[in-house]
C-alpha atoms as a PDB file:
ATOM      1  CA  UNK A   1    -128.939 189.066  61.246  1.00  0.00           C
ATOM      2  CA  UNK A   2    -126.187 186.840  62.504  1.00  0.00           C
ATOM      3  CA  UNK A   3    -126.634 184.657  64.908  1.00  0.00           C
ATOM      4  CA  UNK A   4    -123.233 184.840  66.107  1.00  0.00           C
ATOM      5  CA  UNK A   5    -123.080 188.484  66.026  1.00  0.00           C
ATOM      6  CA  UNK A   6    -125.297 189.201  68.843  1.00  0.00           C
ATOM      7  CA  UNK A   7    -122.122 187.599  70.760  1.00  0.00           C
ATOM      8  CA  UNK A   8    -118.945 188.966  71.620  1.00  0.00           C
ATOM      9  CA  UNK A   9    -115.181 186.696  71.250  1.00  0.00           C
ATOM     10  CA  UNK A  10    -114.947 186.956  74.800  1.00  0.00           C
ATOM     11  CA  UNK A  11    -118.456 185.658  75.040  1.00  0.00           C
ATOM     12  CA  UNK A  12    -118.119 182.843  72.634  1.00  0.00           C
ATOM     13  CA  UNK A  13    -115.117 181.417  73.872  1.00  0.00           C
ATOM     14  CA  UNK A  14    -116.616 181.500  77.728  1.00  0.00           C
ATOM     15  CA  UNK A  15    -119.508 179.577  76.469  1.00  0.00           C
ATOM     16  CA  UNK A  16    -117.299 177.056  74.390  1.00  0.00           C
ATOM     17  CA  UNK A  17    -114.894 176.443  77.855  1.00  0.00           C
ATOM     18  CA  UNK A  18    -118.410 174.984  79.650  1.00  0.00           C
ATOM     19  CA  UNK A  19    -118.860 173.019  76.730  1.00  0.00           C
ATOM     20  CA  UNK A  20    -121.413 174.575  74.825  1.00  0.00           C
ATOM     21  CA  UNK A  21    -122.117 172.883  71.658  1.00  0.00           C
ATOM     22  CA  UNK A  22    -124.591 175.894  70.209  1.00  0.00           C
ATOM     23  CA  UNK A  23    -121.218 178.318  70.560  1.00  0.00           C
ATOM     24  CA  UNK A  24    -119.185 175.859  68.459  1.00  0.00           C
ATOM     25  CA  UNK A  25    -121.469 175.484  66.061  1.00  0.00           C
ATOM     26  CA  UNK A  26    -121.332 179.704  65.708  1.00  0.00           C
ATOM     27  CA  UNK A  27    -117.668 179.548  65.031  1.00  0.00           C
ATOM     28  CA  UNK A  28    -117.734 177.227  62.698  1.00  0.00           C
ATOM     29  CA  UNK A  29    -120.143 178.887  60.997  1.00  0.00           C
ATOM     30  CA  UNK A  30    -118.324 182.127  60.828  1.00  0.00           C
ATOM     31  CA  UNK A  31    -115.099 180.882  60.219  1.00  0.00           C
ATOM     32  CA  UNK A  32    -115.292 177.823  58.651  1.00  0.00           C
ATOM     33  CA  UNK A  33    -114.967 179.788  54.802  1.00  0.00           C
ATOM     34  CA  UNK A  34    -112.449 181.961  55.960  1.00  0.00           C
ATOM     35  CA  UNK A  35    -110.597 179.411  57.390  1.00  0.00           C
ATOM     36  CA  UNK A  36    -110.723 176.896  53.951  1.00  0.00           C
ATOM     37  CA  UNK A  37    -109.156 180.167  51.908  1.00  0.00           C
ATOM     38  CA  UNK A  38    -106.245 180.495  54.475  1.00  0.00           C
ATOM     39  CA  UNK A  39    -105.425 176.872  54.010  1.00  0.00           C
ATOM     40  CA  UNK A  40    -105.812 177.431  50.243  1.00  0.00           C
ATOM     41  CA  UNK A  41    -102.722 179.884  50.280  1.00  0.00           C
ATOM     42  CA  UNK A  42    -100.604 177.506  51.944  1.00  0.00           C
ATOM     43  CA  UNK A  43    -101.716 174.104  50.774  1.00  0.00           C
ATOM     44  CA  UNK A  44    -103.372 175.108  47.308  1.00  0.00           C
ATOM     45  CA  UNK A  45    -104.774 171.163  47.557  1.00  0.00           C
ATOM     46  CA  UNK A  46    -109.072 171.483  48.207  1.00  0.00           C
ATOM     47  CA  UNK A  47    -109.146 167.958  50.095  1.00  0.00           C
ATOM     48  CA  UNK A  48    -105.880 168.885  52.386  1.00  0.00           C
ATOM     49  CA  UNK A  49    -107.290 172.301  53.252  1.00  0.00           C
ATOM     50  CA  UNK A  50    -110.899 170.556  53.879  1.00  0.00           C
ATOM     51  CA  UNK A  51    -109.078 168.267  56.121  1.00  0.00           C
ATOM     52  CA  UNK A  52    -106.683 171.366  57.943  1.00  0.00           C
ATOM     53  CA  UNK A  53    -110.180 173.132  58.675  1.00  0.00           C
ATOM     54  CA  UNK A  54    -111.663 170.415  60.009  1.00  0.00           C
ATOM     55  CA  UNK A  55    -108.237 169.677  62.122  1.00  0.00           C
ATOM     56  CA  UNK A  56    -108.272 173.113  63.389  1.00  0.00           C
ATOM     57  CA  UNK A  57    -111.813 173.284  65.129  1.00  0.00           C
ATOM     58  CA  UNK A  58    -111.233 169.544  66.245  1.00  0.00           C
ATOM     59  CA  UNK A  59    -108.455 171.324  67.980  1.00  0.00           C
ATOM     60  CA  UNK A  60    -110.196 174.223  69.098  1.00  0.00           C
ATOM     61  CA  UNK A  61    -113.168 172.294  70.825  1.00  0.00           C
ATOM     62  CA  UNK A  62    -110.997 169.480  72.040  1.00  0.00           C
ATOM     63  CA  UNK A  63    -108.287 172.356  74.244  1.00  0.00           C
ATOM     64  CA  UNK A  64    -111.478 174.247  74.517  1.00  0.00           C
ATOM     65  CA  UNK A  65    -110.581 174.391  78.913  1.00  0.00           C
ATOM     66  CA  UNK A  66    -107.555 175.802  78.273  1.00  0.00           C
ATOM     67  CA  UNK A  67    -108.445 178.442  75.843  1.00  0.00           C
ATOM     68  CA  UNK A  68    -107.234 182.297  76.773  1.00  0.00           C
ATOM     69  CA  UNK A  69    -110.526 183.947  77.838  1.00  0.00           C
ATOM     70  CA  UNK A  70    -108.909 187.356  76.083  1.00  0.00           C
ATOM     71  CA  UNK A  71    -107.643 186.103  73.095  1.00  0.00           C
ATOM     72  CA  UNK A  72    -109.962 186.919  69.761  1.00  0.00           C
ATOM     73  CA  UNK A  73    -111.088 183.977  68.264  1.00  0.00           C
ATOM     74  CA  UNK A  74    -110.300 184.522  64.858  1.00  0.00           C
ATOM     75  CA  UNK A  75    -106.662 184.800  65.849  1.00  0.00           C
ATOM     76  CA  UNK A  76    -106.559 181.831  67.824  1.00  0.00           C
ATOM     77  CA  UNK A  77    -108.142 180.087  64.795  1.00  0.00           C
ATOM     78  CA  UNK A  78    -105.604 181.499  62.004  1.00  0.00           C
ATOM     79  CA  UNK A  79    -102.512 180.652  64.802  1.00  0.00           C
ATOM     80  CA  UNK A  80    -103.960 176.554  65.156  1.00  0.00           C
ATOM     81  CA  UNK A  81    -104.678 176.570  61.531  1.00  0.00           C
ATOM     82  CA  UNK A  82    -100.938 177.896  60.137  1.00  0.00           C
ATOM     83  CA  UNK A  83     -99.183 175.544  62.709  1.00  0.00           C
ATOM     84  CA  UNK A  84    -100.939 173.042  61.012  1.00  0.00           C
ATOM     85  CA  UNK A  85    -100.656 174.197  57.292  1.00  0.00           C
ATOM     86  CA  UNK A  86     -96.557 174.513  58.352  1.00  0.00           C
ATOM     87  CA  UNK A  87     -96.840 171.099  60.351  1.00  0.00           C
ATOM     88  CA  UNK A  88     -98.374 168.895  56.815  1.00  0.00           C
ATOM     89  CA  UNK A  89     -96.182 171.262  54.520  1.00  0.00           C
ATOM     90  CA  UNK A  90     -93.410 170.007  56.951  1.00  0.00           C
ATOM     91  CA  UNK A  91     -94.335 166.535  56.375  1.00  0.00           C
ATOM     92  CA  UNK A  92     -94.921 166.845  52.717  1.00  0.00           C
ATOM     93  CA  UNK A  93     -91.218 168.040  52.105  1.00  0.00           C
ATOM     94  CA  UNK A  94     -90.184 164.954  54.708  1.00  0.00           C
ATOM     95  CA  UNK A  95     -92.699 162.528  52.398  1.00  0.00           C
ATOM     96  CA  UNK A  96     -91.039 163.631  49.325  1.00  0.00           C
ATOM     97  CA  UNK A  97     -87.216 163.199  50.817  1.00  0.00           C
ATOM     98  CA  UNK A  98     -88.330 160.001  52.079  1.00  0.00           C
ATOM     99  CA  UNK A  99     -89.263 158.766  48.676  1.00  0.00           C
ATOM    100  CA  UNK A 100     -86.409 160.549  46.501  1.00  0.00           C
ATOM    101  CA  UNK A 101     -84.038 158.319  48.749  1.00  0.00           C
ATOM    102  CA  UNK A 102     -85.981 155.238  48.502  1.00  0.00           C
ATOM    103  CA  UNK A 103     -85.798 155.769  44.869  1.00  0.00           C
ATOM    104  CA  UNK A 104     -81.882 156.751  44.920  1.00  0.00           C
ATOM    105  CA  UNK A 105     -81.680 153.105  47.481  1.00  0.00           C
ATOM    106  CA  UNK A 106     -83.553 151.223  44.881  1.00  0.00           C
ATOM    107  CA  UNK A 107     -81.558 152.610  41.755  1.00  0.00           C
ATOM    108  CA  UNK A 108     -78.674 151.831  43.616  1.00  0.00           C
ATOM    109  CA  UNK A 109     -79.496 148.283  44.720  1.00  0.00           C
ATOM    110  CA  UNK A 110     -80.784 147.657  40.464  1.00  0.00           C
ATOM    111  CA  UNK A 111     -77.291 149.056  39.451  1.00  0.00           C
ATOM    112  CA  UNK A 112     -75.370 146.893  42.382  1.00  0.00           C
ATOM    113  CA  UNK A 113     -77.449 143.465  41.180  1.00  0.00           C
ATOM    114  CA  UNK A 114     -76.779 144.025  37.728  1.00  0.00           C
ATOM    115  CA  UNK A 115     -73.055 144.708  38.805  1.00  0.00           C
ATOM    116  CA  UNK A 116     -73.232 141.305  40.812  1.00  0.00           C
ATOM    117  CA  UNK A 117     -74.766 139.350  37.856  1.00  0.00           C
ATOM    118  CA  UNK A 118     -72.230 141.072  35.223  1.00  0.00           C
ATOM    119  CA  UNK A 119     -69.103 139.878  37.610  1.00  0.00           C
ATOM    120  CA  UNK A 120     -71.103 136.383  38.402  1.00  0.00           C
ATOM    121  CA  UNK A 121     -71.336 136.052  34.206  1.00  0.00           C
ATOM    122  CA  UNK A 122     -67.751 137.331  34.124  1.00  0.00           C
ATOM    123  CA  UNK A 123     -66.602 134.848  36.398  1.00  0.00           C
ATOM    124  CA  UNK A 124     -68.423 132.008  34.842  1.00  0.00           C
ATOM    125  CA  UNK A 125     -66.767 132.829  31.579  1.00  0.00           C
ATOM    126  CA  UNK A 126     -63.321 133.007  33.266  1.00  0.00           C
ATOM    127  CA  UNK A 127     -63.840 129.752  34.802  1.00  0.00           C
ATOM    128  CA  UNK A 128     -64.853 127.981  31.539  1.00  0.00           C
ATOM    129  CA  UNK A 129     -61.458 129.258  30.119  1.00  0.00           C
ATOM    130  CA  UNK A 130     -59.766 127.684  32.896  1.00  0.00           C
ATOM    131  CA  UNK A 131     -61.465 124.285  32.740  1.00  0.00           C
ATOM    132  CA  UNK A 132     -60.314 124.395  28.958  1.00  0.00           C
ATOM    133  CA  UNK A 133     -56.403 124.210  30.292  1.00  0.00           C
ATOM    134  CA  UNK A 134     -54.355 121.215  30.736  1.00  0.00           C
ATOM    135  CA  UNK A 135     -54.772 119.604  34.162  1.00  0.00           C
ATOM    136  CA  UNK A 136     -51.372 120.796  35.715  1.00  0.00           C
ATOM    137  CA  UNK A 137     -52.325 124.474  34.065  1.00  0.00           C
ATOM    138  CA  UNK A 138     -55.474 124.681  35.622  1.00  0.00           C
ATOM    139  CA  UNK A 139     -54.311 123.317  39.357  1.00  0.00           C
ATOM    140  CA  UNK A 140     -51.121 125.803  39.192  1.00  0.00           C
ATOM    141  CA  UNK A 141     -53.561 129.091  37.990  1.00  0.00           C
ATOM    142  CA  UNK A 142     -55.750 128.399  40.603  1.00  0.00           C
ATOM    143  CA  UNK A 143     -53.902 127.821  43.254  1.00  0.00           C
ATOM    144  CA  UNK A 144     -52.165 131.325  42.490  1.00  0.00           C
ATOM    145  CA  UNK A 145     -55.474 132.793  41.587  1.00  0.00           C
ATOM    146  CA  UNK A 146     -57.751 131.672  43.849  1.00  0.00           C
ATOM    147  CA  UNK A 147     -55.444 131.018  47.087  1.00  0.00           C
ATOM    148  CA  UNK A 148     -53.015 133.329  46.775  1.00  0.00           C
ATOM    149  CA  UNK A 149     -49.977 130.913  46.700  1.00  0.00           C
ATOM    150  CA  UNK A 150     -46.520 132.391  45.623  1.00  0.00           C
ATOM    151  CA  UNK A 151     -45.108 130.036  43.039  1.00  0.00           C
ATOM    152  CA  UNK A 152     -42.315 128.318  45.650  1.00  0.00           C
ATOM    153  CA  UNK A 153     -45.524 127.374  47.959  1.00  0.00           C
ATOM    154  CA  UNK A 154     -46.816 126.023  44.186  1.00  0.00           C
ATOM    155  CA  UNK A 155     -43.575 124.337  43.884  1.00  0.00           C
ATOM    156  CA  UNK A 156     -43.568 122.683  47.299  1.00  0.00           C
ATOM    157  CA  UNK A 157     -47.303 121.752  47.537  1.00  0.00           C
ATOM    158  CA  UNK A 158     -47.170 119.860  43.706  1.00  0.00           C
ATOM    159  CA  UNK A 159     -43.461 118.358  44.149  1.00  0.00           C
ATOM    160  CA  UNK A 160     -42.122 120.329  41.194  1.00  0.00           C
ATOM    161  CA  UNK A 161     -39.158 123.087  40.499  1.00  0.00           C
ATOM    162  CA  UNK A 162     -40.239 126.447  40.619  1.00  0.00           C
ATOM    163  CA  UNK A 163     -39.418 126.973  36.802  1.00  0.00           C
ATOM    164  CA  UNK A 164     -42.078 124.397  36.059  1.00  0.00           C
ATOM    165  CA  UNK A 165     -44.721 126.219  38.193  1.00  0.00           C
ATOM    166  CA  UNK A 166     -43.132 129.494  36.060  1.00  0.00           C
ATOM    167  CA  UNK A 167     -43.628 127.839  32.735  1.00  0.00           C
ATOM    168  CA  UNK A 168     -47.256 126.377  33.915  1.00  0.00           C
ATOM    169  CA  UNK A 169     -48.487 129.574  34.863  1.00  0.00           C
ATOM    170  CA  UNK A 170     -46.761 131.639  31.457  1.00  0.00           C
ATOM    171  CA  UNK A 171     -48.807 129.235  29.159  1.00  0.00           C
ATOM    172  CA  UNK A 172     -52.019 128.944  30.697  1.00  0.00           C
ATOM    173  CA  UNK A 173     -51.989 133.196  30.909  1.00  0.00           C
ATOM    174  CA  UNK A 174     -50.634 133.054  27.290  1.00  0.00           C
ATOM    175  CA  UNK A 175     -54.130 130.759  26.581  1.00  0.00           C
ATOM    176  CA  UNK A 176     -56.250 132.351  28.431  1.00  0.00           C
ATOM    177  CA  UNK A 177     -55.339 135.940  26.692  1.00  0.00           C
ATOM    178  CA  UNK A 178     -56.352 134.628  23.292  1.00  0.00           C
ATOM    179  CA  UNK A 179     -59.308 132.845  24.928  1.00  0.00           C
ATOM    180  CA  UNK A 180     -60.613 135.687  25.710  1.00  0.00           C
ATOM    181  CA  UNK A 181     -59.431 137.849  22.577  1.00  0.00           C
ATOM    182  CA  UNK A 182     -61.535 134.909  20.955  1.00  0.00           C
ATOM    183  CA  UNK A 183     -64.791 134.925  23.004  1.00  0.00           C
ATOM    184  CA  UNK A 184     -64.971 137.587  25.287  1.00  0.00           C
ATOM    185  CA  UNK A 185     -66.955 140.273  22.823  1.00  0.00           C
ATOM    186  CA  UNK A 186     -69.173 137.551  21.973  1.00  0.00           C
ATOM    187  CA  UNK A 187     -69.852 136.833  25.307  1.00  0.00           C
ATOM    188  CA  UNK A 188     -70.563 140.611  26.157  1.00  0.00           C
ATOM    189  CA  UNK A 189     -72.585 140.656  23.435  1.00  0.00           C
ATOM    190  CA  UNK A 190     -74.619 137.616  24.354  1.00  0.00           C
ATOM    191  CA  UNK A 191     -74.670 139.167  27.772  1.00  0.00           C
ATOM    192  CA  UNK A 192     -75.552 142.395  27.070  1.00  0.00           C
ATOM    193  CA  UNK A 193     -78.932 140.747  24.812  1.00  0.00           C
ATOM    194  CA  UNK A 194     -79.917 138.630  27.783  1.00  0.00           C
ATOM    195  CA  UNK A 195     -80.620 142.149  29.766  1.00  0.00           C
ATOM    196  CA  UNK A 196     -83.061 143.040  26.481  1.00  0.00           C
END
């Protein structure tokens, strides 16, 4: 026979509020099993629903004082036990999120370096082209390119006409185009092999 038989819920839970050990032990017993094959339908993982049984009769003994007197104990087990299959299923769906958008953050900071190395490269290339100009060339592109300076600030700044800053800045664009008609493919293509 049962041990825990010859006791009623009402009983059990009375002797589990003045902290009888014997009357826990009885429970989990008798509901220990049952308990494990609820878990199963929610977590279908062994070691989580091993872990959500033993969670669920931690609970129980530890808010043992404030237990309802009336209530079965089979139903307060099943309610403590789904509000904690729900609480790790909860946190399972959060884990996952948390880790798809680390992933999406880390593809996204890959794809931004490799952006930031392609335009460093790029610029590096575009800066070689320049340093292949004539003096004057070079100073007048850069100062438009890199400062922003209308050709009549150009004009002032260097102590020349404005048509010489205009014929300057034609020629060295004129290079540069079949500089990089020239070299740029070969450069991507040097570039592109570096990233093997």
């Amino acid at each position: 026979m049962d041990p825990g038989s010859e006791y009623s819920d009402n009983e059990l839970i009375i002797l589990l509020k003045q902290n009888n050990e014997f009357a826990f032990r009885l429970i989990f017993e008798e509901w220990h099993k049952k308990l494990y094959f609820f878990c199963m339908r929610y977590l279908q993982n062994k070691e989580q629903s091993e872990e959500t049984v033993h969670d669920t009769l931690v609970k129980l003994w530890t808010s043992r004082h404030n237990i309802d007197e009336n209530l079965p104990v089979g139903a307060l087990l099943y309610t403590i036990c789904k509000r904690l299959c729900l609480n790790r299923i909860r946190d399972a769906a959060r884990a996952a999120n948390a880790a798809s958008e680390m992933w999406n953050n880390y593809v996204d900071l890959i794809d931004n370096s490799e952006e930031r190395i392609i335009l460093s490269e790029l610029q590096d290339f575009t800066n070689k082209a320049v340093s292949k100009l004539p003096k004057q060339q070079q100073l007048v592109f850069k100062m438009s390119r890199d400062e922003g300076m209308s050709q009549l600030e150009i004009a002032d700044k260097l102590n020349i006409s404005k048509g010489t800053v205009k014929k300057h800045s034609s020629e060295a664009i004129k290079y540069l185009k079949v500089y990089f008609k020239n070299h740029f493919y070969l450069w991507l293509i040097l570039s592109l092999l570096s990233k093997l």
